[in-house]
C-alpha atoms as a PDB file:
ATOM      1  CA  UNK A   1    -210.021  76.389 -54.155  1.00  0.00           C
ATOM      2  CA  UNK A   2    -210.941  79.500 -52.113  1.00  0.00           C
ATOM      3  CA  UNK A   3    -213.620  77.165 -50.294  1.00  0.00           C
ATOM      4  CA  UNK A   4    -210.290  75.083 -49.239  1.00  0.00           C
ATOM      5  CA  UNK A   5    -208.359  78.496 -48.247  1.00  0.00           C
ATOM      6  CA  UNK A   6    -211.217  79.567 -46.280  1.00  0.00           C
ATOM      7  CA  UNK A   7    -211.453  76.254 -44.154  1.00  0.00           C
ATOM      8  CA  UNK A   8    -207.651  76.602 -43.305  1.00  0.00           C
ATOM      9  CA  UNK A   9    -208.049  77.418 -39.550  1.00  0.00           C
ATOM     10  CA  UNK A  10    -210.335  74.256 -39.220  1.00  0.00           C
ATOM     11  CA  UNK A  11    -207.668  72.593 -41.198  1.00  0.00           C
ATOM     12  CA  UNK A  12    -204.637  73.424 -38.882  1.00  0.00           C
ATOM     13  CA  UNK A  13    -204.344  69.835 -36.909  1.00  0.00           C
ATOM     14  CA  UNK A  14    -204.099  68.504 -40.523  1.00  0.00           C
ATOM     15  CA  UNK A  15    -201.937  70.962 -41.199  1.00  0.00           C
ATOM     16  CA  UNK A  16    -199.817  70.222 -38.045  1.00  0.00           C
ATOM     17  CA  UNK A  17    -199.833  66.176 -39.413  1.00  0.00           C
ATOM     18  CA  UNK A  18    -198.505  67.031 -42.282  1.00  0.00           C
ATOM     19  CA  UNK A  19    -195.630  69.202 -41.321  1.00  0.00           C
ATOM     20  CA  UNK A  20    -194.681  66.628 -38.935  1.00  0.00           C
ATOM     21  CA  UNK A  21    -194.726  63.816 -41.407  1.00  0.00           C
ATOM     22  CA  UNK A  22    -192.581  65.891 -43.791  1.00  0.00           C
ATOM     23  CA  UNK A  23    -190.021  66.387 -40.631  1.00  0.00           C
ATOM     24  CA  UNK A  24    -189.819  62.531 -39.849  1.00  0.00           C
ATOM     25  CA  UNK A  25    -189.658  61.992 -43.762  1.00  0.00           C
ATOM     26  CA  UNK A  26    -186.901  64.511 -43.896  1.00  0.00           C
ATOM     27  CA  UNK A  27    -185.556  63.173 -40.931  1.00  0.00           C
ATOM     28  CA  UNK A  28    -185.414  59.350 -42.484  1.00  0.00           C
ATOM     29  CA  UNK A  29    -183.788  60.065 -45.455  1.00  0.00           C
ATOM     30  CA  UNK A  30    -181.350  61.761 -43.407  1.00  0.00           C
ATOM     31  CA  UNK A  31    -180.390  58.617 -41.287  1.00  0.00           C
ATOM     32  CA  UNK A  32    -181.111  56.774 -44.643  1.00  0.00           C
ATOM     33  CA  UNK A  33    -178.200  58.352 -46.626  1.00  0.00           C
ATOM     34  CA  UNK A  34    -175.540  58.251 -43.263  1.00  0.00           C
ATOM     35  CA  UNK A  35    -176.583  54.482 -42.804  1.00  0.00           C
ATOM     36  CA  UNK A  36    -176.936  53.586 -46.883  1.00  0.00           C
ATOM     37  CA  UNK A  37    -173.409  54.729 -47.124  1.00  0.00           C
ATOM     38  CA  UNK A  38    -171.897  52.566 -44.708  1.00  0.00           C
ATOM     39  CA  UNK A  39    -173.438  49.741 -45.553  1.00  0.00           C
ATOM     40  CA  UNK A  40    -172.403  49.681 -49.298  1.00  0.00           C
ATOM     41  CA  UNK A  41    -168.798  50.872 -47.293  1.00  0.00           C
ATOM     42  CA  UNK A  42    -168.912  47.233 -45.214  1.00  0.00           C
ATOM     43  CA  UNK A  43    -169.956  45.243 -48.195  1.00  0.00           C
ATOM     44  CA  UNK A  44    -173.571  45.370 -48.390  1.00  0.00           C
ATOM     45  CA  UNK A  45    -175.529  44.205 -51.127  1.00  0.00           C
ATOM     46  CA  UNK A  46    -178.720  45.724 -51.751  1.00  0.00           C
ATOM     47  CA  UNK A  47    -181.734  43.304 -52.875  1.00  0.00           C
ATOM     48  CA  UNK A  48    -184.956  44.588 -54.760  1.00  0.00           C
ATOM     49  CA  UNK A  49    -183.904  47.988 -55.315  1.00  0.00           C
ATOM     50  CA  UNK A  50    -187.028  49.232 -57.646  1.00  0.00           C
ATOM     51  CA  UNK A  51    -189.770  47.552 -55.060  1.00  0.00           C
ATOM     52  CA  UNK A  52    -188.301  49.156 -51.884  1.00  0.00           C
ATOM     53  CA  UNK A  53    -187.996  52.916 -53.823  1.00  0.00           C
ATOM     54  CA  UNK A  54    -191.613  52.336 -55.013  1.00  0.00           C
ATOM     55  CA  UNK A  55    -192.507  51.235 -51.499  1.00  0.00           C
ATOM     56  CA  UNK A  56    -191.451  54.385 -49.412  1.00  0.00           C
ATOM     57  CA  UNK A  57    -192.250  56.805 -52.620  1.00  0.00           C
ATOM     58  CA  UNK A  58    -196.151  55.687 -51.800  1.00  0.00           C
ATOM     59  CA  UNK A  59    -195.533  55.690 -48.304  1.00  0.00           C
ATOM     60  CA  UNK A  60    -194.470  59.247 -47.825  1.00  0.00           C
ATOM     61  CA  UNK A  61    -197.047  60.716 -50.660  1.00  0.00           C
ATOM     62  CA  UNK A  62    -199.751  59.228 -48.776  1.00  0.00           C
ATOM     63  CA  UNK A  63    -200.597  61.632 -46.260  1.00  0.00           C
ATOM     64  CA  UNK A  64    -200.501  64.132 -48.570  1.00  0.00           C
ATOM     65  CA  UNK A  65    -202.531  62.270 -50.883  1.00  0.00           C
ATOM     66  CA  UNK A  66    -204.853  61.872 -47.826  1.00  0.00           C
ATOM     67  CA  UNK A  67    -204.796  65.633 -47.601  1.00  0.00           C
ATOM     68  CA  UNK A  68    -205.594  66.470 -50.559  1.00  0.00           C
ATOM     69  CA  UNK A  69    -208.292  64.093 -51.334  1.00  0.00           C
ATOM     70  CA  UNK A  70    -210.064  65.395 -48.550  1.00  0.00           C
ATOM     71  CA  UNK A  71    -210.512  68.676 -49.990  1.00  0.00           C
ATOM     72  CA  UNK A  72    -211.507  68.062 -53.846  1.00  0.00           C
ATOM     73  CA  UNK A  73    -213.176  64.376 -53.656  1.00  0.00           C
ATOM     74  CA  UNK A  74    -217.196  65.018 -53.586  1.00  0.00           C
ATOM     75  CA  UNK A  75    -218.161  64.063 -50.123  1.00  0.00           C
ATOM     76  CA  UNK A  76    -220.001  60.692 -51.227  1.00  0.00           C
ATOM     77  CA  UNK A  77    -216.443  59.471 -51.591  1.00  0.00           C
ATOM     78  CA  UNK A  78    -215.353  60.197 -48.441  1.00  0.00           C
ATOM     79  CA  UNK A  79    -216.116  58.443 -44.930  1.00  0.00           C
ATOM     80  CA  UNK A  80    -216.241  60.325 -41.920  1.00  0.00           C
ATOM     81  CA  UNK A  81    -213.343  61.071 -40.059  1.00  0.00           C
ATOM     82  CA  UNK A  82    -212.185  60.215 -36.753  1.00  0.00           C
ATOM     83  CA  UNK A  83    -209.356  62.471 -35.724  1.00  0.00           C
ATOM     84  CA  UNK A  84    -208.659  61.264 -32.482  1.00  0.00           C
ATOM     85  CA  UNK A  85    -208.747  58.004 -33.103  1.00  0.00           C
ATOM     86  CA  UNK A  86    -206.593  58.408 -36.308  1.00  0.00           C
ATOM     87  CA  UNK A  87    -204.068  60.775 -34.465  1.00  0.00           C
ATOM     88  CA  UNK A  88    -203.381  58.039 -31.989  1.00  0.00           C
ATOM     89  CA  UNK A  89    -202.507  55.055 -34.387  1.00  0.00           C
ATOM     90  CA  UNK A  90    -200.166  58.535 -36.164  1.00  0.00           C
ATOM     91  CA  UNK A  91    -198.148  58.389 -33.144  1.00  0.00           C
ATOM     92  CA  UNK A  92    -198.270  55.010 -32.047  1.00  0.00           C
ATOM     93  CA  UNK A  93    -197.017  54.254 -35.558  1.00  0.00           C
ATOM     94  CA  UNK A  94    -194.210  56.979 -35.599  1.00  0.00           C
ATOM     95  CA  UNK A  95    -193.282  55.866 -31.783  1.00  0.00           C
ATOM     96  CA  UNK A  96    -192.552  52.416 -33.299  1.00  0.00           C
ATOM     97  CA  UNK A  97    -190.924  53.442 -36.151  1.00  0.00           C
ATOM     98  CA  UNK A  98    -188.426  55.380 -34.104  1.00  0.00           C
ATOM     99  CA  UNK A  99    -187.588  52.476 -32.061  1.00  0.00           C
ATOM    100  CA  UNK A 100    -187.308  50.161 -34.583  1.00  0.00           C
ATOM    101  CA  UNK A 101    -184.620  52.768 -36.036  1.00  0.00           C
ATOM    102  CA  UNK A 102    -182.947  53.338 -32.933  1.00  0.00           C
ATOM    103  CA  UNK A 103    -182.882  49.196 -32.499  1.00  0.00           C
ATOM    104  CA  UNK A 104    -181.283  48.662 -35.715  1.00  0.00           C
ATOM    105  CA  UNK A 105    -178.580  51.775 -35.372  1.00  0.00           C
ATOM    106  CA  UNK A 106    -176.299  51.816 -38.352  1.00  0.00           C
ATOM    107  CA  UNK A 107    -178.288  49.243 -40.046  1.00  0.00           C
ATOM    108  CA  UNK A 108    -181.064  51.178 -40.403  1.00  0.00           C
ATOM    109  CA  UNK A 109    -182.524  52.346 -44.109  1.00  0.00           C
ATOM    110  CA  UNK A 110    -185.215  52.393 -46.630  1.00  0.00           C
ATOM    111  CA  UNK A 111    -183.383  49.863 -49.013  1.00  0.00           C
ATOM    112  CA  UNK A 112    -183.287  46.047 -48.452  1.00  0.00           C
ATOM    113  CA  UNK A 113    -179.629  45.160 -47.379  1.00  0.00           C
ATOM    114  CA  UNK A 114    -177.668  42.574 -47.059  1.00  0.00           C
ATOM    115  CA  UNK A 115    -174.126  42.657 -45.444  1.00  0.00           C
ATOM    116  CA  UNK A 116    -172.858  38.388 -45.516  1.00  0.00           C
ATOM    117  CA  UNK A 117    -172.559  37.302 -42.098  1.00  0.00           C
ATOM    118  CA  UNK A 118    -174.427  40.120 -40.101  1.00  0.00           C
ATOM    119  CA  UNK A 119    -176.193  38.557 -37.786  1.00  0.00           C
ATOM    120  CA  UNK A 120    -179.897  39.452 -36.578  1.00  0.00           C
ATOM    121  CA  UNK A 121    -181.351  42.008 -34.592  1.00  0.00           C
ATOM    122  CA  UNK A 122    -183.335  40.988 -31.549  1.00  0.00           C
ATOM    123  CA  UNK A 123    -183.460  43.935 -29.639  1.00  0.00           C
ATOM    124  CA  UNK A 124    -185.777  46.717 -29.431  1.00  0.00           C
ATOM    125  CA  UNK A 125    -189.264  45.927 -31.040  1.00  0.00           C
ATOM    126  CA  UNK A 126    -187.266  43.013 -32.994  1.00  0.00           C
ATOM    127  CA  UNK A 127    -187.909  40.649 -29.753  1.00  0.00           C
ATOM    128  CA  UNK A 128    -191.473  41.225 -30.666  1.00  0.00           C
ATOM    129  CA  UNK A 129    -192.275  41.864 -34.211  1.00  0.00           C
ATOM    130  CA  UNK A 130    -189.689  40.415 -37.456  1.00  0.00           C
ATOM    131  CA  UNK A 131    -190.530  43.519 -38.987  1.00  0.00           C
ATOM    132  CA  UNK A 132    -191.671  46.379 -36.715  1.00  0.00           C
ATOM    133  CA  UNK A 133    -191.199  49.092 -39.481  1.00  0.00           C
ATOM    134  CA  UNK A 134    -193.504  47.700 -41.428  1.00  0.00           C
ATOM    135  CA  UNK A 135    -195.936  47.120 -39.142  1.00  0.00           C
ATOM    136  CA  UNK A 136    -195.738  50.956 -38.350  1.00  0.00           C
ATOM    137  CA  UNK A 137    -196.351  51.770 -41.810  1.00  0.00           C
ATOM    138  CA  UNK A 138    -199.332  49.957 -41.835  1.00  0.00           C
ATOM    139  CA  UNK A 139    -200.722  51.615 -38.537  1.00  0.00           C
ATOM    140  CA  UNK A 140    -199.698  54.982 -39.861  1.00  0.00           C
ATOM    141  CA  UNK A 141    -201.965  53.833 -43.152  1.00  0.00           C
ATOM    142  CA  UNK A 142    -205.049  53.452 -41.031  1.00  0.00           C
ATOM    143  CA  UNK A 143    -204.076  56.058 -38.880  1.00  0.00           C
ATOM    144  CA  UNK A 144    -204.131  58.296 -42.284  1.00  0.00           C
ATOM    145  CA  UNK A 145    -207.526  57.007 -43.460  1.00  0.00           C
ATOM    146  CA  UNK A 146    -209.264  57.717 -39.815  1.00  0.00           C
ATOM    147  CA  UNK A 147    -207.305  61.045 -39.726  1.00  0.00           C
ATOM    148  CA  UNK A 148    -208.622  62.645 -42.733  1.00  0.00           C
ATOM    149  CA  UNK A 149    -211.430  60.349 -43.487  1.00  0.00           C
ATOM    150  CA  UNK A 150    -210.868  57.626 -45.992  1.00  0.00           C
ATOM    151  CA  UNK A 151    -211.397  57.892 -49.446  1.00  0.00           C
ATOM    152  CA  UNK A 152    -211.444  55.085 -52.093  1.00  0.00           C
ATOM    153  CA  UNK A 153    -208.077  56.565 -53.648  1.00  0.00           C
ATOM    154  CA  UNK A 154    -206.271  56.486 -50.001  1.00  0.00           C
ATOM    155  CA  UNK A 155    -207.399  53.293 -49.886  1.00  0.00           C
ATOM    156  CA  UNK A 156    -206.371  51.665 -52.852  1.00  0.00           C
ATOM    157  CA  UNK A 157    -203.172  53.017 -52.136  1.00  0.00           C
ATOM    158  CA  UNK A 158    -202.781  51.378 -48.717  1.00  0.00           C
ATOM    159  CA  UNK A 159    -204.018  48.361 -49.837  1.00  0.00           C
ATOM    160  CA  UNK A 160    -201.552  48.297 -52.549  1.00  0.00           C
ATOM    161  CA  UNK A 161    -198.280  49.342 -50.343  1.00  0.00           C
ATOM    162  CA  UNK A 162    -199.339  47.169 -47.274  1.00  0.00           C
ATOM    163  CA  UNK A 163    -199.269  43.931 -49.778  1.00  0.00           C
ATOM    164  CA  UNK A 164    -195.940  45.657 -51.347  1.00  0.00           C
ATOM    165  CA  UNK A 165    -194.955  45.085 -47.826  1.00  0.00           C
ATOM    166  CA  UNK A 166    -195.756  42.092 -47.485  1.00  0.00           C
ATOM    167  CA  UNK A 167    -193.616  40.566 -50.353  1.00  0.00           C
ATOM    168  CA  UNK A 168    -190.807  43.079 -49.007  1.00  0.00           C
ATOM    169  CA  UNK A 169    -190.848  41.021 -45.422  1.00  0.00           C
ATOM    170  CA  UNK A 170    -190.803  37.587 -47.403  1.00  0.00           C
ATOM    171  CA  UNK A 171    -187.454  38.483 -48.746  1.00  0.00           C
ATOM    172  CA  UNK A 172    -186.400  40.164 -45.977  1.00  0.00           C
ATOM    173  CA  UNK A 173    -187.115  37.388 -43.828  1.00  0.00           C
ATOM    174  CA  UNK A 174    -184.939  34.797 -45.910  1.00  0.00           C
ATOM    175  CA  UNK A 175    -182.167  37.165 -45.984  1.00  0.00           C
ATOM    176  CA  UNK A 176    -182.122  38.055 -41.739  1.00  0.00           C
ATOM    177  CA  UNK A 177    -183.608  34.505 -40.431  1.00  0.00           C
ATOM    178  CA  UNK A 178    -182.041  32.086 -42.779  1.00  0.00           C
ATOM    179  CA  UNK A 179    -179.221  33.467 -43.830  1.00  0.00           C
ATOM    180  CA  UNK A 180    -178.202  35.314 -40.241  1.00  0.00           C
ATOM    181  CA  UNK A 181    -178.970  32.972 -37.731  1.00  0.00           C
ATOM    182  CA  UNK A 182    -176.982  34.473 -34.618  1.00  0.00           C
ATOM    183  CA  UNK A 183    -178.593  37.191 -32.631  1.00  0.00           C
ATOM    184  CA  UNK A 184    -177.057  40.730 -33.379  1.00  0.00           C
ATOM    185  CA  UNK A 185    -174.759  42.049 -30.946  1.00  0.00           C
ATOM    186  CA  UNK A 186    -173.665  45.594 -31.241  1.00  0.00           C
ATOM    187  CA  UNK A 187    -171.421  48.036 -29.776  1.00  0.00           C
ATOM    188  CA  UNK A 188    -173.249  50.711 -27.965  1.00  0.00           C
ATOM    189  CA  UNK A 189    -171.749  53.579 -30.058  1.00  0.00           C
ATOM    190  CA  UNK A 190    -173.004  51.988 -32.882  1.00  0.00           C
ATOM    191  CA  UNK A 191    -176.675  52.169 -31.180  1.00  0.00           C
ATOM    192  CA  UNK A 192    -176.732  56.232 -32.757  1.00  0.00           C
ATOM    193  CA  UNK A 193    -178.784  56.084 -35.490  1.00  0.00           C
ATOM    194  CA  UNK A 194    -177.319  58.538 -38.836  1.00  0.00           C
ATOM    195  CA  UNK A 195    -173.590  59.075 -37.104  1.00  0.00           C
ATOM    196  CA  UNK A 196    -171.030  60.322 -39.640  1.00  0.00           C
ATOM    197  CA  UNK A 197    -168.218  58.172 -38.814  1.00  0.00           C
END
């Protein structure tokens, strides 16, 4: 433990990750509860409750699972790290993730909703990607293991929660392609992702 103390200033751009991951995490659950709210308020029905808690519960423990890894697995576990590399795909993954929030607006949050007769989003990263959050998460994963150097445990874990998220976007899919078929069309007030109205 004092060996980990000790290495501190070398540890300060993982340091830096970290406190900005638990500021977008913050952040999310912010816009979450605003946007959660008012879609149980406009009739929303929430699908695979348990799966999409256990889902962002591993996704938000991961980089400090990452973290911590790094200091008490022997090094034999651990692959080398590429910071740079693994600090890119960190922001390219949060830049995505913040435009896919923006994109959705009030429809926006960690659970699996559905409101009968919303229609689709196709703006933003939607006119690309069915599921850019997702697809962020999974960049952030790698991102993680390049970061800090991956580890079998970090692994596992992203493994797991990237095929978690794959079954997520098969329901997800049936419920916003086959069951909403027109594009979305929202007001632009409505574009302000967490507003208290």
């Amino acid at each position: 433990m004092a060996a980990a103390i000790a290495s501190l200033p070398a540890e300060l751009p993982a340091v830096l990750v970290l406190i900005a991951t638990a500021l977008v995490t913050y952040g999310e659950r912010r816009v979450h509860g605003y946007n959660y709210a008012y879609l149980k308020v406009v009739g929303g029905e929430e699908l695979i409750p348990e799966q999409m808690r256990r889902y962002y519960q591993i996704q938000q423990a991961l980089p400090w699972i990452a973290w911590l890894t790094h200091f008490f697995l022997p090094g034999l576990m651990r692959w080398t790290a590429i910071p740079i590399v693994g600090l890119t795909l960190l922001m390219t993954s949060l830049l995505l993730r913040i435009w896919a929030m923006r994109s959705l607006g009030r429809l926006w949050t960690h659970r699996c909703v559905f409101v009968p007769g919303m229609p689709r989003s196709d703006q933003g990263p939607y006119r690309f990607l069915r599921h850019p959050e997702y697809a962020a998460h999974a960049v952030e994963g790698v991102g993680l293991l390049l970061f800090f150097g991956a580890n079998p445990l970090v692994l596992a874990l992203w493994i797991w929660n990237t095929n978690n998220a794959a079954r997520i976007c098969k329901i997800e899919s049936r419920q916003l392609y086959e069951l909403s078929v027109a594009p979305l069309q929202m007001p632009e007030a409505s574009s302000t992702v967490g507003a208290s109205d």
